[in-house]
Protein backbone atom coordinates (compact mmCIF):
# COMPACT_ATOMS: atom_id res chain seq x y z
CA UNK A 1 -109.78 -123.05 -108.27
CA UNK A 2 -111.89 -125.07 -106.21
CA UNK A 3 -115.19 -123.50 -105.12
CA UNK A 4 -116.79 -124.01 -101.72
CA UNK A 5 -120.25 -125.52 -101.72
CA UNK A 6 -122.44 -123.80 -99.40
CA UNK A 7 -125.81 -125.81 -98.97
CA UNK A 8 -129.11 -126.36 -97.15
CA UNK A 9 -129.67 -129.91 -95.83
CA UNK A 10 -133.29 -129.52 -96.13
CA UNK A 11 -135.77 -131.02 -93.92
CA UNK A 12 -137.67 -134.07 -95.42
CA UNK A 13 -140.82 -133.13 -93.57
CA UNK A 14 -143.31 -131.26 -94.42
CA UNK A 15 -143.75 -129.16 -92.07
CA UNK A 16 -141.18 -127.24 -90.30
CA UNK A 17 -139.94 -128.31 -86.65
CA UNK A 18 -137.05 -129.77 -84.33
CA UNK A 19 -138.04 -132.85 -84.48
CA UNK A 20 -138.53 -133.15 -88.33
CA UNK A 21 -135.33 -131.35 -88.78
CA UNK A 22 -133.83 -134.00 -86.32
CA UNK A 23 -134.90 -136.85 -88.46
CA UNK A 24 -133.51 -136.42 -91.73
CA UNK A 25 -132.05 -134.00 -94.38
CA UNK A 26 -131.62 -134.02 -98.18
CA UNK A 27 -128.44 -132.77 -99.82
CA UNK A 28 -129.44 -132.19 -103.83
CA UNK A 29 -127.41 -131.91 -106.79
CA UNK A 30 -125.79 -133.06 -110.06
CA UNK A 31 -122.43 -134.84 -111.23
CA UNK A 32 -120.49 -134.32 -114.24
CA UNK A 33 -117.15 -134.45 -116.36
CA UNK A 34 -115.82 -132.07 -119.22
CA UNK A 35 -114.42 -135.41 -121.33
CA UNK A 36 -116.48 -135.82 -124.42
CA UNK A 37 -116.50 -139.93 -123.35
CA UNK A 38 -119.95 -141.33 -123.37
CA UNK A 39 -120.79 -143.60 -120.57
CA UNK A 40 -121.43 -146.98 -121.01
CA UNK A 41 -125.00 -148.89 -119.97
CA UNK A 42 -125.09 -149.73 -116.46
CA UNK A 43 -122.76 -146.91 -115.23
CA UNK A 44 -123.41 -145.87 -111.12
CA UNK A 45 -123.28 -142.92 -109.62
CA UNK A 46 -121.82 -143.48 -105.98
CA UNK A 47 -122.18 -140.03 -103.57
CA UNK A 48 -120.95 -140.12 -99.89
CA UNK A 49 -121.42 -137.37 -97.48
CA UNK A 50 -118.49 -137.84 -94.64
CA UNK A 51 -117.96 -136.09 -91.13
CA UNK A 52 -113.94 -134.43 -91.64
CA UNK A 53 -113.67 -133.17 -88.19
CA UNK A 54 -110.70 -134.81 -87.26
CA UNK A 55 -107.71 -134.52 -88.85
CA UNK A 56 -106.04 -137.35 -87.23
CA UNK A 57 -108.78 -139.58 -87.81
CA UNK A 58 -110.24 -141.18 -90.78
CA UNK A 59 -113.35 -139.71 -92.46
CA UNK A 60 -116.48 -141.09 -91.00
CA UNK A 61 -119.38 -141.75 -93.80
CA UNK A 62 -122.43 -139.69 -92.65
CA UNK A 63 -124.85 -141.18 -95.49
CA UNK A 64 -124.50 -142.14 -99.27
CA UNK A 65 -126.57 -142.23 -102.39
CA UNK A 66 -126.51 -144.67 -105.35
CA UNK A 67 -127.61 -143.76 -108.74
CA UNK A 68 -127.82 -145.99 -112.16
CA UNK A 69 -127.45 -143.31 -114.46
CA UNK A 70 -130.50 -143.34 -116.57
CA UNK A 71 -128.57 -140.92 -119.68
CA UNK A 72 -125.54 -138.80 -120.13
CA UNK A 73 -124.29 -136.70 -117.55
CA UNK A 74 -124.88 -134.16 -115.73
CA UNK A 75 -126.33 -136.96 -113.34
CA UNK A 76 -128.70 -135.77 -110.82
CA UNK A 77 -128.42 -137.02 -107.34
CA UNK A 78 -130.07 -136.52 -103.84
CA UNK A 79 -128.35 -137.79 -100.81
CA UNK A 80 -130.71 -138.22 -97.60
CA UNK A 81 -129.05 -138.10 -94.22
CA UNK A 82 -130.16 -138.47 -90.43
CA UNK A 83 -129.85 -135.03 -89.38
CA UNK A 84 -129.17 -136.26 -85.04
CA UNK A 85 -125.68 -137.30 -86.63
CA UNK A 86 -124.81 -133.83 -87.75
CA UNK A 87 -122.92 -131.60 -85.83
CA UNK A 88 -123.09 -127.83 -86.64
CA UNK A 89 -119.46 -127.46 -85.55
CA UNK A 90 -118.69 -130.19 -87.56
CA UNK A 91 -116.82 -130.20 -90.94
CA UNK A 92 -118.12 -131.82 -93.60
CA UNK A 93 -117.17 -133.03 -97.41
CA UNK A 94 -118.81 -134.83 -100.38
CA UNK A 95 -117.09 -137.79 -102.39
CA UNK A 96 -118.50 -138.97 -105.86
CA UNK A 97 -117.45 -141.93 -108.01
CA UNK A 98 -118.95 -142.98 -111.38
CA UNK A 99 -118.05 -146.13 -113.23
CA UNK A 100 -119.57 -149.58 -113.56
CA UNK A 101 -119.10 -152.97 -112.36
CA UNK A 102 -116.98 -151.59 -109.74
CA UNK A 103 -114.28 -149.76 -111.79
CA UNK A 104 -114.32 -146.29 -111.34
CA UNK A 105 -114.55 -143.92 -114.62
CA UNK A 106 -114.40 -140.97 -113.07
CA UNK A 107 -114.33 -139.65 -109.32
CA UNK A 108 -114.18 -136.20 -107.46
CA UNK A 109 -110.94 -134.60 -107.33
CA UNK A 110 -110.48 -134.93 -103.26
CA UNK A 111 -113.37 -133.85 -101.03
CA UNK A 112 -115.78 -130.65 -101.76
CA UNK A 113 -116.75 -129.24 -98.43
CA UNK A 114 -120.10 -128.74 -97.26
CA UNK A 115 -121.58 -126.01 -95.04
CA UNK A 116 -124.85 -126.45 -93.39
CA UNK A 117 -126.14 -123.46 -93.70
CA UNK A 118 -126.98 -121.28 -96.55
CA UNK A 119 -129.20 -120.63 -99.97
CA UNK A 120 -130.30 -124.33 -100.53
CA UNK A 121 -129.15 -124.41 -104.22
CA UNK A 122 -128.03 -127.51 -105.49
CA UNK A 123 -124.18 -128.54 -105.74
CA UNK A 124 -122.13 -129.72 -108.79
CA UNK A 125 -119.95 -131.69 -108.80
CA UNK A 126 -116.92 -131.86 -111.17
CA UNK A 127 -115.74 -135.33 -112.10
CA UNK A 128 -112.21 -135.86 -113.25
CA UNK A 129 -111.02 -139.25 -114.93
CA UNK A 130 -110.09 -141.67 -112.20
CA UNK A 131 -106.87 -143.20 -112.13
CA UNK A 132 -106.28 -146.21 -114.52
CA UNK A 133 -109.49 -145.67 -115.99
CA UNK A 134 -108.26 -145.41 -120.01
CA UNK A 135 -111.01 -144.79 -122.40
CA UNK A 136 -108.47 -144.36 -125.52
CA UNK A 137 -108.96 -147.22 -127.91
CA UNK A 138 -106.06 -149.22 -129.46
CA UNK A 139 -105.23 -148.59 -133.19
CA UNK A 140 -106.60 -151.10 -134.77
CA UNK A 141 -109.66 -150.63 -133.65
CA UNK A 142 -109.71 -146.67 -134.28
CA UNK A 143 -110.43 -145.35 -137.92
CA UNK A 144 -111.84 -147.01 -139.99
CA UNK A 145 -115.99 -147.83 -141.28
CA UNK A 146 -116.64 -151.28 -139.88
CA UNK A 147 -119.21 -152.52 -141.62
CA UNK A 148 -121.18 -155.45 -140.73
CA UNK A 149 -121.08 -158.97 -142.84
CA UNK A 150 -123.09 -161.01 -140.04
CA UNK A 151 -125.89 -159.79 -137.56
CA UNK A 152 -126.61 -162.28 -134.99
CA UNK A 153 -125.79 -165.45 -136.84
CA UNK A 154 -127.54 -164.34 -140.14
CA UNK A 155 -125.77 -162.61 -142.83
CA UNK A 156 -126.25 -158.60 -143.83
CA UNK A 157 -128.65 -157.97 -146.38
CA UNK A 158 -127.43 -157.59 -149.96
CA UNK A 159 -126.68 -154.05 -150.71
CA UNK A 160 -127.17 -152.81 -147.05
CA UNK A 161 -124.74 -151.67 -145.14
CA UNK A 162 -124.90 -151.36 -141.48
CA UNK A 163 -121.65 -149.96 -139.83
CA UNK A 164 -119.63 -148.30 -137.19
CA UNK A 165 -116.86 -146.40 -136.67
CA UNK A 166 -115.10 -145.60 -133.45
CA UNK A 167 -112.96 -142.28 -132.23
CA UNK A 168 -110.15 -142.64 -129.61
CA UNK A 169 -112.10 -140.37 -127.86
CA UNK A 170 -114.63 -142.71 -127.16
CA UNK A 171 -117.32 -141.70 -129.67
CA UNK A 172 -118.90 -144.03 -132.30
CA UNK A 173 -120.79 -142.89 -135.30
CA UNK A 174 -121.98 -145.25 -138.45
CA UNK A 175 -125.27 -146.08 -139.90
CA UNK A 176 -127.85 -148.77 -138.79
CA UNK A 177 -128.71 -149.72 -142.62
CA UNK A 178 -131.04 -146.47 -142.78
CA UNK A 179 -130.65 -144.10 -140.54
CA UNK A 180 -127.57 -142.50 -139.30
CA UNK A 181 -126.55 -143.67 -135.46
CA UNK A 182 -124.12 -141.78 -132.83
CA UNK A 183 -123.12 -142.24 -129.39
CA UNK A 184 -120.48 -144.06 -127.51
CA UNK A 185 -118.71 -146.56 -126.33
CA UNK A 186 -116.40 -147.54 -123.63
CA UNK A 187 -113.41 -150.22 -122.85
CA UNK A 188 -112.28 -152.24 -119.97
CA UNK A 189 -109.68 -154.63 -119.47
CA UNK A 190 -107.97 -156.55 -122.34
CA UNK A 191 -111.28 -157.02 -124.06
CA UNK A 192 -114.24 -155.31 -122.64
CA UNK A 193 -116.20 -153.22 -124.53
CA UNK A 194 -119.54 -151.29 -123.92
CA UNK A 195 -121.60 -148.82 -126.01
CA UNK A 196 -123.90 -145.91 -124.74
CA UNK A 197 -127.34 -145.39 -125.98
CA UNK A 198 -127.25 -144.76 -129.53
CA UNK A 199 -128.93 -141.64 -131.51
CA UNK A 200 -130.25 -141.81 -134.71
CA UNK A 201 -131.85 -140.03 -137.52
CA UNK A 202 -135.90 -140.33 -137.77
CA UNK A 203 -136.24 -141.35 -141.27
CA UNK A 204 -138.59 -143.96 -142.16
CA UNK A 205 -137.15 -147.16 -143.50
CA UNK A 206 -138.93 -150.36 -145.57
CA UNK A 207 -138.04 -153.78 -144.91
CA UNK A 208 -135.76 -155.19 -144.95
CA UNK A 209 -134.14 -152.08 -143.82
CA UNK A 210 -135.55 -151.72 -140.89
CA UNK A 211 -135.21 -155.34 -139.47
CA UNK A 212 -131.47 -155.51 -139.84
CA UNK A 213 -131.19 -151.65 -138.46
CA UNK A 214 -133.21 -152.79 -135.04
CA UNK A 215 -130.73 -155.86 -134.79
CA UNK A 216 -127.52 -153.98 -135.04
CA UNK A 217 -129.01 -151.41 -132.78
CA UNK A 218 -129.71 -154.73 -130.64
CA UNK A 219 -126.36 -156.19 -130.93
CA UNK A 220 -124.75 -152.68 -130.31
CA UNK A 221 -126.46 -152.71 -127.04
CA UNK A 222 -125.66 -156.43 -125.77
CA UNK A 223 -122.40 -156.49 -127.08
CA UNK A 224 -119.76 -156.73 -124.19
CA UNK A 225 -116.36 -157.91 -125.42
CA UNK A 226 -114.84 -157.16 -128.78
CA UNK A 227 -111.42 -159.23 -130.80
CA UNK A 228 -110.31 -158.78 -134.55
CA UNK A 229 -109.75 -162.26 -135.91
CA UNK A 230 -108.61 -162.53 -139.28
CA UNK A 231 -109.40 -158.73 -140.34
CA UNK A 232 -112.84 -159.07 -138.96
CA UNK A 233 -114.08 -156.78 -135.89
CA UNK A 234 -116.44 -159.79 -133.42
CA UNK A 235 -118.51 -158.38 -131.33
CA UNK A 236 -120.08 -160.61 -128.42
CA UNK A 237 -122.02 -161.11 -125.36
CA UNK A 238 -121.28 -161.48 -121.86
CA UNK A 239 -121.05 -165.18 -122.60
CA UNK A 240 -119.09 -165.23 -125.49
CA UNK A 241 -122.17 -165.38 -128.11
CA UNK A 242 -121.22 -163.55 -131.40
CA UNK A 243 -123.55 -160.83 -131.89
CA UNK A 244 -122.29 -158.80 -134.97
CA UNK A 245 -119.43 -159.84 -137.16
CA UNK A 246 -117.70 -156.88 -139.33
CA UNK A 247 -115.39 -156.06 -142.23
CA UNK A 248 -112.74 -153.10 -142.81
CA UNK A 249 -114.90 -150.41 -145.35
């Protein structure tokens, strides 16, 4: 069941009058989704407050709030408005999209209402997976260890293994050369791919461990569309630049 938000819209002043009160309020709060699907680098957080007065006319956008999500949700937002546009016998609701490069991951299941009046605790919104938006990854991508021969044009050091293995979830877990890595990862399109910030173990690691486990953790990061050729997994760059090359384990 859907629960009513009942909010302040706090004065951005700092003292207390009309006039401050006229000028602008502050509408707080965080976003979120139950899916265990990491989000992807670059991921926005897109929150519009709109007037729903009329029902037979469309929703007029009282203010909105972009956010680059900095780490996994919940993502916290705050959403400044000129209070001389609000009504208090107005009705009012709060949208909420989060994706990246446009394409909506996850949105707010219709509009949450808004009251103007009340305790000034933050809202929270619940994201649900937007329409079209498919995180499951194909099969032959799903499974396996894939464990990297070639790390930015040079090959993988002999007798270390750096590798990855993906969920159709959307998680990834695998091993840099030294440490153990998890996180996730995201796809778009026919080949899009994009991978979350990565967490890994603390241990200490000697060359020439450490060198290849910083560029896998490198590639990971810049990597941007992924193909199997011939049994291998490529992994490149926006412009087509192979950044890791793996193998089946």
């Amino acid at each position: 069941m859907r629960r009513r938000a009942t909010l302040l819209l706090a004065a951005a002043a700092t003292a207390p009058s009309r006039r401050a009160m006229a000028e602008a309020g502050t509408l707080r709060g965080t976003a979120t989704y139950r899916e265990r699907i990491a989000l992807p680098p670059g991921a926005v957080l897109e929150v519009m407050l709109e007037e729903t007065s009329r029902a037979d006319a469309p929703a007029a956008r009282i203010a909105e709030a972009r956010v680059v999500a900095q780490h996994q949700v919940p993502i916290p937002f705050a959403l400044t408005c000129d209070m001389a546009r609000i009504d208090p016998r107005g009705r009012y609701a709060v949208r909420a999209t989060l994706g990246i490069d446009g394409r909506a991951m996850f949105r707010t299941d219709g509009a949450h209402p808004v009251a103007l009046a009340g305790d000034g605790a933050a809202m929270e919104l619940r994201l649900v997976r937007a329409a079209g938006a498919d995180a499951s990854a194909p099969a032959a991508l799903v499974g396996p260890r894939w464990i990297a021969t070639e790390i930015a044009g040079d090959p993988s050091a002999p007798g270390i293994e750096s590798d990855i293995a993906f969920a159709a979830d959307g998680a990834a877990h695998g091993a840099g050369g030294c440490n153990r890595i998890r996180g996730g990862y995201r796809l778009s399109g026919a080949d899009g791919i994009a991978f979350g910030a990565m967490a890994a173990t603390m241990m200490a690691c000697d060359p020439p461990r450490d060198g290849q486990e910083r560029g896998f953790l490198d590639a990971l990061g810049k990597a941007r569309r992924w193909s199997i050729e011939d049994g291998s997994l490529l992994l490149r760059d926006g412009a087509g630049t192979i950044l890791l090359r793996l193998r089946r384990g």
